[in-house]
PDB file of N, CA and C in Angstrom:
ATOM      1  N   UNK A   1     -17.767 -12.764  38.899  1.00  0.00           N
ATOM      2  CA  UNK A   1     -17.227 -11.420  38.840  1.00  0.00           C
ATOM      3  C   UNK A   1     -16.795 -11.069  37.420  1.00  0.00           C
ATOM      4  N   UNK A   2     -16.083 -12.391  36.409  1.00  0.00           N
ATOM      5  CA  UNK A   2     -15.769 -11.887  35.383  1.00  0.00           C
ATOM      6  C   UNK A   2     -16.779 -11.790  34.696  1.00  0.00           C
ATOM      7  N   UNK A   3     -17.905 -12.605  34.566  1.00  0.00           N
ATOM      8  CA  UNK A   3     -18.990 -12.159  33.584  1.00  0.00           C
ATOM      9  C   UNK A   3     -19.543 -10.979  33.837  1.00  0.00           C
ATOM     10  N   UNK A   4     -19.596 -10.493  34.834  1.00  0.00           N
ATOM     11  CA  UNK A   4     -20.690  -8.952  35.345  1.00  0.00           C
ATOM     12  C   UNK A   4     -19.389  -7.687  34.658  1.00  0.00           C
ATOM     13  N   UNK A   5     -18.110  -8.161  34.560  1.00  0.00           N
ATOM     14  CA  UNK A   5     -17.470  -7.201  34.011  1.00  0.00           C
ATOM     15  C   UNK A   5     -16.767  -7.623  32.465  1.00  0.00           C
ATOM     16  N   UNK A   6     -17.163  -8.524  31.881  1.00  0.00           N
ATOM     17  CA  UNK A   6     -17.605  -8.315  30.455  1.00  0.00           C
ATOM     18  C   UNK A   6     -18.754  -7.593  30.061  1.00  0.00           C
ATOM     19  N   UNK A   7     -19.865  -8.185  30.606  1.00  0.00           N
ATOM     20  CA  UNK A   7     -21.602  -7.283  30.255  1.00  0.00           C
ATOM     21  C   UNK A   7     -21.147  -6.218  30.314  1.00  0.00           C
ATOM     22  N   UNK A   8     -20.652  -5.490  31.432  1.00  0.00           N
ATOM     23  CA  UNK A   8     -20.329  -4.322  31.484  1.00  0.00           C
ATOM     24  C   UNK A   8     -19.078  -3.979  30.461  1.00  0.00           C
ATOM     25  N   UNK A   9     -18.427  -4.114  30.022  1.00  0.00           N
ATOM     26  CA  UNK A   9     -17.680  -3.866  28.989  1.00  0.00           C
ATOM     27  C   UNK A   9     -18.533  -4.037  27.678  1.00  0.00           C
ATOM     28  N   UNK A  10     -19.000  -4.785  27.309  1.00  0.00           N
ATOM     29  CA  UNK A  10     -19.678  -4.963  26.165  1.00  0.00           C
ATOM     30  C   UNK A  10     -20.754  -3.799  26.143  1.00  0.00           C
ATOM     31  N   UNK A  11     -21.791  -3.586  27.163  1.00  0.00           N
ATOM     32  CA  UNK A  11     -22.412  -2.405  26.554  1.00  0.00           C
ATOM     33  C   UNK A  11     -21.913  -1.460  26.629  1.00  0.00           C
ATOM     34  N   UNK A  12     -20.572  -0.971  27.289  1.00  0.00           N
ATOM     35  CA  UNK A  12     -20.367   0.051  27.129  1.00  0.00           C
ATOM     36  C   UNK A  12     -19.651   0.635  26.019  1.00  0.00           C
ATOM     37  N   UNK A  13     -20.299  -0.352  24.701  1.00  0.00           N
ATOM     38  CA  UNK A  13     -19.561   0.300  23.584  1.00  0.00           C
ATOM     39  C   UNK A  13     -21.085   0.570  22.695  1.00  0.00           C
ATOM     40  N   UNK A  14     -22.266   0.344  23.393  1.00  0.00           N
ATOM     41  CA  UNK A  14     -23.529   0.447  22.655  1.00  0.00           C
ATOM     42  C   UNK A  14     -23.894   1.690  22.842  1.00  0.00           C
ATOM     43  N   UNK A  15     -22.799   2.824  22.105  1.00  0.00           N
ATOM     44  CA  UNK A  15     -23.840   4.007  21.761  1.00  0.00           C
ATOM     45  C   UNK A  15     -24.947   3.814  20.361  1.00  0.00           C
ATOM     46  N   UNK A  16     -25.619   5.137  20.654  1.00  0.00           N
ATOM     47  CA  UNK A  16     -26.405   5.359  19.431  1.00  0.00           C
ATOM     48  C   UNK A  16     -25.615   5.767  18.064  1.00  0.00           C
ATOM     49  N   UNK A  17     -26.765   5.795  17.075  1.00  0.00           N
ATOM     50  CA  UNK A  17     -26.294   6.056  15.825  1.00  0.00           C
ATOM     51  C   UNK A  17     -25.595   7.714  15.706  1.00  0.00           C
ATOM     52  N   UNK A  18     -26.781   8.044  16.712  1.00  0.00           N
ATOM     53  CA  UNK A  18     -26.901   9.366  16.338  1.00  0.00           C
ATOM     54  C   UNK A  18     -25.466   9.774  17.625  1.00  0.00           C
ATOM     55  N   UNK A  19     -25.195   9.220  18.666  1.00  0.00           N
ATOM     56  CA  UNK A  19     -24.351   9.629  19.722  1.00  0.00           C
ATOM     57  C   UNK A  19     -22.402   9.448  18.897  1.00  0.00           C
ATOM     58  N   UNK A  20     -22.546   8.115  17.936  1.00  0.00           N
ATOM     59  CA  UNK A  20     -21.449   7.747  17.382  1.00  0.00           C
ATOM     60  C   UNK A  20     -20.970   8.930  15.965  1.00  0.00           C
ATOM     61  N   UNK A  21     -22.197   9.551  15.464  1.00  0.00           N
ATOM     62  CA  UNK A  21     -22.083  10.723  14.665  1.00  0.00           C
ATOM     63  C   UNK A  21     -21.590  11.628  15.080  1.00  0.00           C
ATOM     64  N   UNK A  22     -22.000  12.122  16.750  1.00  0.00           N
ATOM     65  CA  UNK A  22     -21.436  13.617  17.237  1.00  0.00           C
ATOM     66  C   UNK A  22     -20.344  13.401  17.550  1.00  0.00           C
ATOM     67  N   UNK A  23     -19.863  11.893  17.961  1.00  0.00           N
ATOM     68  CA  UNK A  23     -18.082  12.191  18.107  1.00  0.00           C
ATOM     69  C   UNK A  23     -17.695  11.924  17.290  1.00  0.00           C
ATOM     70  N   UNK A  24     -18.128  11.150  16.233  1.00  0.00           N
ATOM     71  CA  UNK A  24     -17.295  11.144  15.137  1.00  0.00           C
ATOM     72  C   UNK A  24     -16.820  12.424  14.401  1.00  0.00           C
ATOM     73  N   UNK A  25     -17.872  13.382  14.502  1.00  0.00           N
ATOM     74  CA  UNK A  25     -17.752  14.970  14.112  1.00  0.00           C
ATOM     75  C   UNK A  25     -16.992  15.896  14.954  1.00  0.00           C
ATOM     76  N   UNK A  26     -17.028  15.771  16.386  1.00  0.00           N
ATOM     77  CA  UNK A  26     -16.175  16.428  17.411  1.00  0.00           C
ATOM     78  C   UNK A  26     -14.466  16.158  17.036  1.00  0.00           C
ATOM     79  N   UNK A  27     -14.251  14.576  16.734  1.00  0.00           N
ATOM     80  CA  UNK A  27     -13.342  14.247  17.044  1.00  0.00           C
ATOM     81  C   UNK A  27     -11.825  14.227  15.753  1.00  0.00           C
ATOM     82  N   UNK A  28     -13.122  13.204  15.059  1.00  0.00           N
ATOM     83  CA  UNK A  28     -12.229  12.861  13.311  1.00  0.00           C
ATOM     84  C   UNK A  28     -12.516  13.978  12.281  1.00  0.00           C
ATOM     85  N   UNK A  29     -14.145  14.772  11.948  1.00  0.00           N
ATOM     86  CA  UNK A  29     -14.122  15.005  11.080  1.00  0.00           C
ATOM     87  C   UNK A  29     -13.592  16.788  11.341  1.00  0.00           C
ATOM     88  N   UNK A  30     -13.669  17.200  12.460  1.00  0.00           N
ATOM     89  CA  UNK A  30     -13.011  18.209  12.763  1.00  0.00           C
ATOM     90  C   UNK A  30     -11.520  18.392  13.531  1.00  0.00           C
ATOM     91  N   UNK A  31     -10.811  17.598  13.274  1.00  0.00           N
ATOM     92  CA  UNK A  31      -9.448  17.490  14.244  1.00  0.00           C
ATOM     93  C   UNK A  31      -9.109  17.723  14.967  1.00  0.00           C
ATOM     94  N   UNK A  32     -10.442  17.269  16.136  1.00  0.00           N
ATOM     95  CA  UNK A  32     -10.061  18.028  17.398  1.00  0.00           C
ATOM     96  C   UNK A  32      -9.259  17.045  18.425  1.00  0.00           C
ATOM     97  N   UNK A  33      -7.649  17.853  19.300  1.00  0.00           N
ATOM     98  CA  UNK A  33      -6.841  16.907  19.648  1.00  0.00           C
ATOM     99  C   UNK A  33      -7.745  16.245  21.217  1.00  0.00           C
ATOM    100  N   UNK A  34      -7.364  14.622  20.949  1.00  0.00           N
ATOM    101  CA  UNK A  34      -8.154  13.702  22.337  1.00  0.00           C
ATOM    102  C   UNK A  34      -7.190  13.782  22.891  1.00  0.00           C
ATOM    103  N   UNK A  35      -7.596  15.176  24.292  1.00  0.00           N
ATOM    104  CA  UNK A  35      -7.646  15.109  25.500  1.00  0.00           C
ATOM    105  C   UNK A  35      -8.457  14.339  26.407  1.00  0.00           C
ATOM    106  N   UNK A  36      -7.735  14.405  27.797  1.00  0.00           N
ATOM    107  CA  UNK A  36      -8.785  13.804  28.900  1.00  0.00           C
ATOM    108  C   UNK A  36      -9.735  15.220  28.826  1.00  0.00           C
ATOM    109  N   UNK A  37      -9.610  16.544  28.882  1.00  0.00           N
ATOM    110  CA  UNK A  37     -10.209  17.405  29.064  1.00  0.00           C
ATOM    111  C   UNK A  37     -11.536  17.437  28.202  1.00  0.00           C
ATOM    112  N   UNK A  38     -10.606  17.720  27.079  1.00  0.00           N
ATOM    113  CA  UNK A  38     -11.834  17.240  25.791  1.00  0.00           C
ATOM    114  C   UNK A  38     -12.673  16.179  25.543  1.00  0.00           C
ATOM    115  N   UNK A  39     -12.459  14.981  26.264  1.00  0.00           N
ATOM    116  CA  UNK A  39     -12.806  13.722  26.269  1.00  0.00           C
ATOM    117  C   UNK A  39     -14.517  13.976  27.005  1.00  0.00           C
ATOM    118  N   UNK A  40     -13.852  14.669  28.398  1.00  0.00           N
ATOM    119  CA  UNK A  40     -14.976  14.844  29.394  1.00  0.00           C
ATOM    120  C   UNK A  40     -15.844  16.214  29.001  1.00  0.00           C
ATOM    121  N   UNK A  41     -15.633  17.109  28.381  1.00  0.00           N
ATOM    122  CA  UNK A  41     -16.301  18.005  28.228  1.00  0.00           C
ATOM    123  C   UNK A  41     -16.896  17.618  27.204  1.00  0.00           C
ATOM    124  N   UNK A  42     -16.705  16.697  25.866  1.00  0.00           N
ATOM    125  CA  UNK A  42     -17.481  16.554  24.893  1.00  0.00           C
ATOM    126  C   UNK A  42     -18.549  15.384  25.567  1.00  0.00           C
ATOM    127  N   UNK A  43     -18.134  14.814  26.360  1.00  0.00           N
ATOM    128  CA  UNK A  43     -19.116  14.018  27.261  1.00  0.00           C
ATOM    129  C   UNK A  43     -20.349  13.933  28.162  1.00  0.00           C
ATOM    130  N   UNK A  44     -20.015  15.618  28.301  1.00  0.00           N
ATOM    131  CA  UNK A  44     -20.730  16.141  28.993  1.00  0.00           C
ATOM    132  C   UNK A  44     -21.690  16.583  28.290  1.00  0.00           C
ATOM    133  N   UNK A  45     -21.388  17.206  27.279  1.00  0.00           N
ATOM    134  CA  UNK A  45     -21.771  18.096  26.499  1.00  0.00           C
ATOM    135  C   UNK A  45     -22.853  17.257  25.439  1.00  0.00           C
ATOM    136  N   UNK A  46     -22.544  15.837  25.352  1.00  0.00           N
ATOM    137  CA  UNK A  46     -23.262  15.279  24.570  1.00  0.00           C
ATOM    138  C   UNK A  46     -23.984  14.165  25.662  1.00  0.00           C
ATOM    139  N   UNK A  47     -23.881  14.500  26.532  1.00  0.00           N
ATOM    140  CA  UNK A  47     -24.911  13.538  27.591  1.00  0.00           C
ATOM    141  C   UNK A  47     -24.481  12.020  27.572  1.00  0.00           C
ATOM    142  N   UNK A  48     -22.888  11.855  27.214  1.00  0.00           N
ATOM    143  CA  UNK A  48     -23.040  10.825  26.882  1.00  0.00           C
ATOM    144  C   UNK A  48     -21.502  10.082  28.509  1.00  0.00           C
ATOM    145  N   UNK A  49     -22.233   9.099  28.843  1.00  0.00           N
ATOM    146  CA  UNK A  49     -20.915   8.704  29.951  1.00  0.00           C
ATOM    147  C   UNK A  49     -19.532   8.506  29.504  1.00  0.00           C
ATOM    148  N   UNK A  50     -18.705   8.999  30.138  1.00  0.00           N
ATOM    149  CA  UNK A  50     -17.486   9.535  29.830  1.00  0.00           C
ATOM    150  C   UNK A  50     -16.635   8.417  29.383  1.00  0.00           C
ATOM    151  N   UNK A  51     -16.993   7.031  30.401  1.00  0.00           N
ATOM    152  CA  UNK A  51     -16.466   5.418  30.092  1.00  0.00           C
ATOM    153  C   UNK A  51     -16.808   5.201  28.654  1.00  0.00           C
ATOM    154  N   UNK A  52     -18.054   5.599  28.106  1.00  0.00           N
ATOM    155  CA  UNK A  52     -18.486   4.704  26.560  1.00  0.00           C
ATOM    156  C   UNK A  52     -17.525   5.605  25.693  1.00  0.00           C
ATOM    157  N   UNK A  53     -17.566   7.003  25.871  1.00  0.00           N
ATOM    158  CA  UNK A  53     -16.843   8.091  24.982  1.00  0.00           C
ATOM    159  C   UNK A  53     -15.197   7.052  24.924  1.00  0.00           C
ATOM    160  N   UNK A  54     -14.744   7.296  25.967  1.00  0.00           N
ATOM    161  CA  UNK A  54     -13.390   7.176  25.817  1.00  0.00           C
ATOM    162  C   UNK A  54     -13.575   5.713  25.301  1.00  0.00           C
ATOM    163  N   UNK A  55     -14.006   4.499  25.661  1.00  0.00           N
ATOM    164  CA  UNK A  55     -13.982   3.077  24.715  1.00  0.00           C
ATOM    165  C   UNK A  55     -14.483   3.344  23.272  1.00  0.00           C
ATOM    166  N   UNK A  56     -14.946   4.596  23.460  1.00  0.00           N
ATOM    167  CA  UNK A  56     -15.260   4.353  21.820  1.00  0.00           C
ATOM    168  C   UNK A  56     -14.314   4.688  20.695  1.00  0.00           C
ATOM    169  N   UNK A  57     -13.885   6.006  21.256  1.00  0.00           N
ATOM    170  CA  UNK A  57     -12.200   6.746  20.527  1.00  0.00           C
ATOM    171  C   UNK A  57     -11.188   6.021  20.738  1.00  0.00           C
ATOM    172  N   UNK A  58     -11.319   4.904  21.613  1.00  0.00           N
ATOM    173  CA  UNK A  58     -10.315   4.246  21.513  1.00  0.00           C
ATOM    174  C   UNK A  58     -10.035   3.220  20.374  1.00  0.00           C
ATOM    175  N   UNK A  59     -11.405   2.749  20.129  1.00  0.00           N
ATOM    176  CA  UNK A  59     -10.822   1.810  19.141  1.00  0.00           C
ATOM    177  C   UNK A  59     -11.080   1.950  17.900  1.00  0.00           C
ATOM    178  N   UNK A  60     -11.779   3.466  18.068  1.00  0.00           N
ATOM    179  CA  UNK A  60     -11.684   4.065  16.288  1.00  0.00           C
ATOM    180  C   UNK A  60     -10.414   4.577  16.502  1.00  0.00           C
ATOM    181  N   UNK A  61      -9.963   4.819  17.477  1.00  0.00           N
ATOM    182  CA  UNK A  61      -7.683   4.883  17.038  1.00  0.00           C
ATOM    183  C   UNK A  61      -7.246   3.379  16.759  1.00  0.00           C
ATOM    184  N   UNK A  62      -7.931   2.235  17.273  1.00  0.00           N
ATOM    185  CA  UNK A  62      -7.144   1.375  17.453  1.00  0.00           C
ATOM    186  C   UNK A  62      -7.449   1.342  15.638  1.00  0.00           C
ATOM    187  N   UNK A  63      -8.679   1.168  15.343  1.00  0.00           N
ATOM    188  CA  UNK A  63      -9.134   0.825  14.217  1.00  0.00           C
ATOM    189  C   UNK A  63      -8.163   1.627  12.378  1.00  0.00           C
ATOM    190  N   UNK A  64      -7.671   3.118  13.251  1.00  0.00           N
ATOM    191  CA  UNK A  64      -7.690   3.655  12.499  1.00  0.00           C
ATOM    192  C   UNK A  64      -5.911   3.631  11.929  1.00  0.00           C
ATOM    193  N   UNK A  65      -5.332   3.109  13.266  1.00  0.00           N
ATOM    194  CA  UNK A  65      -3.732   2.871  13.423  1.00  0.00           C
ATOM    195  C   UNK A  65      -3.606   1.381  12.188  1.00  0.00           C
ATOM    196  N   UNK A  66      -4.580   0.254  12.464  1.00  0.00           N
ATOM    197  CA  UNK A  66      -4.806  -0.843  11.792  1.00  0.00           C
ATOM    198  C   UNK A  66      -4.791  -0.628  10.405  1.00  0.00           C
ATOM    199  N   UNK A  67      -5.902   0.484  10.094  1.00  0.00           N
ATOM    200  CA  UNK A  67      -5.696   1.227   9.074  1.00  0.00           C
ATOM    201  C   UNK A  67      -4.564   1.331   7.720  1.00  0.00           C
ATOM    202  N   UNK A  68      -4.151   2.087   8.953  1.00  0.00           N
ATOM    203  CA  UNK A  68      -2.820   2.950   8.674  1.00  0.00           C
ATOM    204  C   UNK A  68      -1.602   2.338   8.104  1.00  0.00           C
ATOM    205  N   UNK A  69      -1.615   0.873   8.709  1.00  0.00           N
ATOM    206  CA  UNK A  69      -0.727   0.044   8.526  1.00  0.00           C
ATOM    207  C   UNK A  69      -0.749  -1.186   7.644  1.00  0.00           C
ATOM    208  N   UNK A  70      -2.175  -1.008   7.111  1.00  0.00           N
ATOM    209  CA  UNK A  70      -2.724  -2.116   6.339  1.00  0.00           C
ATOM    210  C   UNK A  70      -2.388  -1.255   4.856  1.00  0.00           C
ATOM    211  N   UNK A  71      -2.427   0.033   4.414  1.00  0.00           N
ATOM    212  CA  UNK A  71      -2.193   0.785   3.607  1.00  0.00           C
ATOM    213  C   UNK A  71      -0.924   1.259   2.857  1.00  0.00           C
ATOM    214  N   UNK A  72       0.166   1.044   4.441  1.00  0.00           N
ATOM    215  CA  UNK A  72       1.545   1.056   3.935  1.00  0.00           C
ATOM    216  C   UNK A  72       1.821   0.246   3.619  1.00  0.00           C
ATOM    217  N   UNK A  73       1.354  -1.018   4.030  1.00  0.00           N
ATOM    218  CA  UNK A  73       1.938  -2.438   3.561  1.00  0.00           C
ATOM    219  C   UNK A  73       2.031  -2.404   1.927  1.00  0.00           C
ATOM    220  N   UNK A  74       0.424  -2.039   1.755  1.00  0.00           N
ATOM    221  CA  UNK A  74       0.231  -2.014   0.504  1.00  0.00           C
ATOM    222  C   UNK A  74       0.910  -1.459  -0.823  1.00  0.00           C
ATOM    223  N   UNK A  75       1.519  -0.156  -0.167  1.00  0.00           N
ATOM    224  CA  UNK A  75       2.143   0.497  -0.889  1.00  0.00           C
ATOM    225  C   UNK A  75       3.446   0.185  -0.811  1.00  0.00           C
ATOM    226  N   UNK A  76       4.067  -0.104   0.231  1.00  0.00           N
ATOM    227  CA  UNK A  76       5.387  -0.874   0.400  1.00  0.00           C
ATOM    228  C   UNK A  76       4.990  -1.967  -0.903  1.00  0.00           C
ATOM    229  N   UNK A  77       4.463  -2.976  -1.104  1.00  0.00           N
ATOM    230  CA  UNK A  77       4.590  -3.990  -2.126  1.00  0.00           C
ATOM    231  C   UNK A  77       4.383  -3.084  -3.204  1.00  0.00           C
ATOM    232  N   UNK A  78       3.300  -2.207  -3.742  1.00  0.00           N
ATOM    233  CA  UNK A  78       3.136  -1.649  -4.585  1.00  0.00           C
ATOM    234  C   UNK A  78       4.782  -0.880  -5.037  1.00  0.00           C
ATOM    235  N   UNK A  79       5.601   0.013  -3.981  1.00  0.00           N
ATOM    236  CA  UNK A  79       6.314   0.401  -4.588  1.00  0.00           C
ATOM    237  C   UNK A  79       7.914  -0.890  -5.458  1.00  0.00           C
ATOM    238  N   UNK A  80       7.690  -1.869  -4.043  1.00  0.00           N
ATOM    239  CA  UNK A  80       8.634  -2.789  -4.725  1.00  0.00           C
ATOM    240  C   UNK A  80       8.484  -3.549  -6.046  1.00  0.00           C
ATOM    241  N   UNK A  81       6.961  -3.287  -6.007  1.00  0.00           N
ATOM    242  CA  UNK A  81       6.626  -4.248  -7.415  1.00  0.00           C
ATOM    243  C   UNK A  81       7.633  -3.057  -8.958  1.00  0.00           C
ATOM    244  N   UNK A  82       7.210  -1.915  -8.614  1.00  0.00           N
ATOM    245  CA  UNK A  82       7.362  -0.794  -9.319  1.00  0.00           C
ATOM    246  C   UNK A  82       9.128  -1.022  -9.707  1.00  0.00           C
ATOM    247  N   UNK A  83       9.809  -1.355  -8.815  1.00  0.00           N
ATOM    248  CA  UNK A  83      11.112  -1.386  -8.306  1.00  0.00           C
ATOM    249  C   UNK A  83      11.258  -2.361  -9.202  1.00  0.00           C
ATOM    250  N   UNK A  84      11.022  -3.227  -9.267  1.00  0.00           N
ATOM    251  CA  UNK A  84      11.309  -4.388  -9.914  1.00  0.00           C
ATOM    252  C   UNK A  84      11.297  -4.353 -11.658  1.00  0.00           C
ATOM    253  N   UNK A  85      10.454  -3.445 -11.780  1.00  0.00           N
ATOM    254  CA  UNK A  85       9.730  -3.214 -13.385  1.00  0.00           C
ATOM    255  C   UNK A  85      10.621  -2.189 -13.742  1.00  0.00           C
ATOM    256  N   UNK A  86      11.270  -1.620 -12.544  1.00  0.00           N
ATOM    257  CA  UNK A  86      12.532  -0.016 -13.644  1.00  0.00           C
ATOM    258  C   UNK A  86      13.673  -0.593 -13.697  1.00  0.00           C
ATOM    259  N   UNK A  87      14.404  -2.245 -12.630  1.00  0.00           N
ATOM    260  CA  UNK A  87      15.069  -2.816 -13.103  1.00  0.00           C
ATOM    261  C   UNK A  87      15.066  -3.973 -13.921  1.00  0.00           C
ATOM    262  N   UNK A  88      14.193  -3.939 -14.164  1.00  0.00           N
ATOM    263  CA  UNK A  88      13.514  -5.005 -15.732  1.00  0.00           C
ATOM    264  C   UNK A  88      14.076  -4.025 -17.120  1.00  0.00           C
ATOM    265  N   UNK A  89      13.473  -2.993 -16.704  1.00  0.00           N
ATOM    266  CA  UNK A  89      14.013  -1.951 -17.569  1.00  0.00           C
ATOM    267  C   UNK A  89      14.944  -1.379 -18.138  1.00  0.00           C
ATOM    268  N   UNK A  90      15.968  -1.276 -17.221  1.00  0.00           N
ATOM    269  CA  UNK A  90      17.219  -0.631 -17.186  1.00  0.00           C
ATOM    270  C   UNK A  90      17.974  -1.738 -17.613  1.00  0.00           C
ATOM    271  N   UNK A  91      17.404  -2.992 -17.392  1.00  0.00           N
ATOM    272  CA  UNK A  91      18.308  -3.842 -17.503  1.00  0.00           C
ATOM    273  C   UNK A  91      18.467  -4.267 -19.126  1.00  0.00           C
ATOM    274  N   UNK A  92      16.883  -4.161 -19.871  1.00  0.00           N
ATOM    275  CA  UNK A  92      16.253  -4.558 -21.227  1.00  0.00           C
ATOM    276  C   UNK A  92      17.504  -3.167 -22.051  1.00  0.00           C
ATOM    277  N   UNK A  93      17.374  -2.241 -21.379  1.00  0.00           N
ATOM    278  CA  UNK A  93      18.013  -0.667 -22.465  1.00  0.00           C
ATOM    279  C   UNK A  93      19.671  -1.170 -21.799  1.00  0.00           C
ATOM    280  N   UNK A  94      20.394  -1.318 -21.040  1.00  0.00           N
ATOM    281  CA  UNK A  94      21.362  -1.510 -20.629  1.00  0.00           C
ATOM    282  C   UNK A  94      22.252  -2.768 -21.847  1.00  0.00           C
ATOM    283  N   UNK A  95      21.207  -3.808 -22.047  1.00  0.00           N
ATOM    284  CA  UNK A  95      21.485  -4.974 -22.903  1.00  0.00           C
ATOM    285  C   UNK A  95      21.855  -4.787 -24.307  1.00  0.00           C
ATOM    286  N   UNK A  96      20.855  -3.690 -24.677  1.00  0.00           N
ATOM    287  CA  UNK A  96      20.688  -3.745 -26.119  1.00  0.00           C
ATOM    288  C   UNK A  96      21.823  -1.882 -26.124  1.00  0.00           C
ATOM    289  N   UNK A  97      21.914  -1.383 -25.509  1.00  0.00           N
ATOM    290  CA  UNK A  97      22.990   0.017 -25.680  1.00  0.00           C
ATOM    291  C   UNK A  97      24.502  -0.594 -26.017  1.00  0.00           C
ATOM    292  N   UNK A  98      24.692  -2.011 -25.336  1.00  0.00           N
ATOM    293  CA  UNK A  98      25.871  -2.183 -25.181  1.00  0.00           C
ATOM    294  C   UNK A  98      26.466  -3.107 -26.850  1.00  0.00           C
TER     295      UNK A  98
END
């Protein structure tokens, strides 16, 4: 039972090139908000089953939250590094004022 519902999970993330373009355009490159409504009507609309649509937006959110958080990190260190270099600073003009 569990293998027949992996297979089935696994292809149901095998859209096309061309099927992963129209939601990518419905969804990300035009900001349109994911509804269930919207979910199923762009589903419809693109012939595509409503199960692959929604696994697919899902983990270009999951992907995109991952993102999101891989970026602040970055900038979190980036700004502390920064932090560190204006009290390097303050500290070099603080030394020599006095």
């Amino acid at each position: 039972m569990e293998d027949s519902e992996r297979k089935t999970r696994g292809r149901s993330l095998d859209l096309t090139f061309y099927q992963r373009e129209l939601l990518d355009g419905y969804f990300y490159r035009h900001d349109i908000k994911l509804t269930k409504k919207n979910l199923k009507s762009v589903s419809k609309a693109l012939s595509i089953p409503h199960r692959r649509n929604v696994e697919y937006v899902n983990q270009r959110q999951k992907e995109s939250r991952e993102n999101t958080h891989e970026e602040y990190v970055r900038m979190m260190q980036t700004l502390g590094e920064i932090n560190i270099q204006i009290r390097e600073a303050w500290r070099r003009f603080g030394g020599s004022y006095r």
